[in-house]
C-alpha atoms as a PDB file:
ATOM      1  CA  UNK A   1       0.000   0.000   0.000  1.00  0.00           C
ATOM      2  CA  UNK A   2       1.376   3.463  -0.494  1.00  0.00           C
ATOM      3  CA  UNK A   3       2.150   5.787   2.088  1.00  0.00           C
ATOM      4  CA  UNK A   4       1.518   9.219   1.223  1.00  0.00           C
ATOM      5  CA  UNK A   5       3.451  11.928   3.108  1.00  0.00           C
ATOM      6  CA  UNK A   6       3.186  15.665   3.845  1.00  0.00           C
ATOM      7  CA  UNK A   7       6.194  17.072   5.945  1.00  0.00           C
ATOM      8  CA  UNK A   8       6.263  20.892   6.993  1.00  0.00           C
ATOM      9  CA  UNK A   9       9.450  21.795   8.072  1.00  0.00           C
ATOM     10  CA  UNK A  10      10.191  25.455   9.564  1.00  0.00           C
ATOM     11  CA  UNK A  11      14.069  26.876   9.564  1.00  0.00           C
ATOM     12  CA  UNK A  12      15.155  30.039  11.451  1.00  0.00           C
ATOM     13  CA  UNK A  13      14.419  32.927  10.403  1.00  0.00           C
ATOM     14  CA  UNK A  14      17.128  34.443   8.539  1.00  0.00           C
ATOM     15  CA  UNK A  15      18.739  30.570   6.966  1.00  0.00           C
ATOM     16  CA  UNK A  16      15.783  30.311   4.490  1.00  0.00           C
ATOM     17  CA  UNK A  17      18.237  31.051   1.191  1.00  0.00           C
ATOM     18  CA  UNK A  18      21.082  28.853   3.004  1.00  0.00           C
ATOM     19  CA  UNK A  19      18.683  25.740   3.367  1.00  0.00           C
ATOM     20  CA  UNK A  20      16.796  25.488   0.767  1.00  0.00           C
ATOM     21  CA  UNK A  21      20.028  23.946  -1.793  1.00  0.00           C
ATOM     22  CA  UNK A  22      20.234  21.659   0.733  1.00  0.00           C
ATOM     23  CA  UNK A  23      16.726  20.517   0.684  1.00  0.00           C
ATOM     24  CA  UNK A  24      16.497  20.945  -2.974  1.00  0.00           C
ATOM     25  CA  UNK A  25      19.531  17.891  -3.023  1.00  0.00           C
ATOM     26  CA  UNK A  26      17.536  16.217  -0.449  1.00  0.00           C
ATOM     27  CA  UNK A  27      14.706  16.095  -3.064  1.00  0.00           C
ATOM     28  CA  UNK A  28      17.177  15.134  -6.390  1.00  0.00           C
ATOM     29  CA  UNK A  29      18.610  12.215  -4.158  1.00  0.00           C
ATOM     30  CA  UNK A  30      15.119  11.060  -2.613  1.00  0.00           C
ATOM     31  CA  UNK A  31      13.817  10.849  -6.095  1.00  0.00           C
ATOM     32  CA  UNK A  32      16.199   8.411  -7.783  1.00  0.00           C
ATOM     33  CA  UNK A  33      15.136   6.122  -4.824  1.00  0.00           C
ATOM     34  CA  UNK A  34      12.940   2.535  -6.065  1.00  0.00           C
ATOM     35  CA  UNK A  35      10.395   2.807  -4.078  1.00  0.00           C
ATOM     36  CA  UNK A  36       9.688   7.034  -4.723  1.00  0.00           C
ATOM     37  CA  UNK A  37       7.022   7.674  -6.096  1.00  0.00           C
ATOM     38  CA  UNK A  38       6.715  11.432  -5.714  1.00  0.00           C
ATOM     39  CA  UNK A  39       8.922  13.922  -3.858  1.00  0.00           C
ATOM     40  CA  UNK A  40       8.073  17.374  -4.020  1.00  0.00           C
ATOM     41  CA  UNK A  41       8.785  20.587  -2.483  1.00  0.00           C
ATOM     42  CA  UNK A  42       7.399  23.616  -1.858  1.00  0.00           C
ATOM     43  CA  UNK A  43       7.757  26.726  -0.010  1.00  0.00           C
ATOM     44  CA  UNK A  44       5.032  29.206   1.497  1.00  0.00           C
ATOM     45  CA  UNK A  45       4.115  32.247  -0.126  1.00  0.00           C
ATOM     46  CA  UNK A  46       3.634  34.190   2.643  1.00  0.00           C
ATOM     47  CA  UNK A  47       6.364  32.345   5.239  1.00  0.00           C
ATOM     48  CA  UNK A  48       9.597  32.180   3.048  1.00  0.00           C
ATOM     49  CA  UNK A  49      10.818  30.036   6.319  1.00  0.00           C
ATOM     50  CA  UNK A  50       7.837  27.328   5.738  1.00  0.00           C
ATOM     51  CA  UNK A  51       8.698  24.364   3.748  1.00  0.00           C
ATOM     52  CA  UNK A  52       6.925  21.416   2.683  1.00  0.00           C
ATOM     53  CA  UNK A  53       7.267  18.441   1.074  1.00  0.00           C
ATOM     54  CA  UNK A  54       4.173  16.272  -0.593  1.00  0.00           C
ATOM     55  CA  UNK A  55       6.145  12.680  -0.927  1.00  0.00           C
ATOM     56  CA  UNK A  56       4.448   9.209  -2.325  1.00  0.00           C
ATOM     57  CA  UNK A  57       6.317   6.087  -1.253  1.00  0.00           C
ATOM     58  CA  UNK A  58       5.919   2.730  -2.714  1.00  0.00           C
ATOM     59  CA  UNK A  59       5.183   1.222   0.888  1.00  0.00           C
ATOM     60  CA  UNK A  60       6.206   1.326   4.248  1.00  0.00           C
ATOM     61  CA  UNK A  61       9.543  -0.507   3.588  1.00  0.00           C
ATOM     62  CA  UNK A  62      10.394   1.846   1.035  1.00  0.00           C
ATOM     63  CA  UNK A  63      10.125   4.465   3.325  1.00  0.00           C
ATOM     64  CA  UNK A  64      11.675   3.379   6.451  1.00  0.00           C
ATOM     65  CA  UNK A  65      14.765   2.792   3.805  1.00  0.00           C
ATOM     66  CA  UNK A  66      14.368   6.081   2.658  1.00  0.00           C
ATOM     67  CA  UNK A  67      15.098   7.407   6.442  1.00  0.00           C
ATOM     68  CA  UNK A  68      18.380   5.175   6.653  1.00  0.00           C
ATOM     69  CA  UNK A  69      19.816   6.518   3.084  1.00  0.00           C
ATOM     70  CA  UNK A  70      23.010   8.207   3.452  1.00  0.00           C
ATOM     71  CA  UNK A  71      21.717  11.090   1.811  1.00  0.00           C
ATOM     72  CA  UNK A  72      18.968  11.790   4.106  1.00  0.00           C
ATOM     73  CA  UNK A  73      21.054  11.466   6.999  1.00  0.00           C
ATOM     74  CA  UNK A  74      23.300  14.463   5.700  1.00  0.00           C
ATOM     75  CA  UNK A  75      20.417  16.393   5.322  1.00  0.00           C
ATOM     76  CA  UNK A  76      19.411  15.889   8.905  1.00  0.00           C
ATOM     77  CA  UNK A  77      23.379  16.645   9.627  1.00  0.00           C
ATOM     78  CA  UNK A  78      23.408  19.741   7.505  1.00  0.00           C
ATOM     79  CA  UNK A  79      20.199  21.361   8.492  1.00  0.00           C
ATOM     80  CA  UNK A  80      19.952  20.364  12.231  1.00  0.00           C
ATOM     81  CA  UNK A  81      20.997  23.925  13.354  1.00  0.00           C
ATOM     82  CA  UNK A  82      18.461  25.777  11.027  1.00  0.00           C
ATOM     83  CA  UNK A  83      15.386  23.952  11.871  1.00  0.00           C
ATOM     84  CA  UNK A  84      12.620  25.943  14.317  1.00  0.00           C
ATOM     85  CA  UNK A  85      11.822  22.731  16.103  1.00  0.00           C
ATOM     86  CA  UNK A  86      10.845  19.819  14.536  1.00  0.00           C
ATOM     87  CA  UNK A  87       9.591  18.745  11.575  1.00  0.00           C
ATOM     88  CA  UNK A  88       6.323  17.780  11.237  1.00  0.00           C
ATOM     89  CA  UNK A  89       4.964  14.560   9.252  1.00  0.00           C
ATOM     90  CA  UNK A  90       1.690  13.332   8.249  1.00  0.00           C
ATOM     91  CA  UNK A  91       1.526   9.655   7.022  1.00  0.00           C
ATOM     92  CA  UNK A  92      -1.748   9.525   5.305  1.00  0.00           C
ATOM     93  CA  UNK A  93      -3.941   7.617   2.943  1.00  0.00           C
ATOM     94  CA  UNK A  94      -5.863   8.521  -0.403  1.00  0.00           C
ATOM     95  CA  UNK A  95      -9.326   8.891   0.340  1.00  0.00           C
ATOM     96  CA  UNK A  96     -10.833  10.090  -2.953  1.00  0.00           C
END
């Protein structure tokens, strides 16, 4: 079954131009992945420190190796100090 994630991540004010390369490589990386489906992000037109990311992952395997890829452990290295708390994720399901 596919797991279909939303993930809204807030950085510091002020590190908004400095992150988002970093998450933009997060996203090129993520994509070449087997079990990606969809990895996109996004960033708030009114909060230029808001991002989000609308992901669709083959199943829950696929994701949990997403989370162990070295490439997403970087990002977590790299970006640590920027974030403004945590990020926030919402495994969901298609409805309609």
């Amino acid at each position: 079954m596919n797991i279909y994630l939303t993930a809204l991540l807030k950085c510091k004010p002020g590190y908004a131009a400095q992150i988002k390369p970093i998450l933009e490589q997060l996203v090129t990386n993520s994509k070449q992945e087997a079990a990606c489906q969809q990895y996109e992000l996004y960033q708030d037109n009114e909060n230029e420190n808001l991002f989000i990311f609308h992901e669709i992952w083959q199943d829950a395997a696929g994701f949990e190796q997403h989370t162990q890829q070295p490439h997403y452990l970087q990002f977590g290295q790299q970006a640590g100090q920027m974030l403004d708390g945590e990020v926030i994720v919402y495994k969901t399901q298609r409805v309609a």
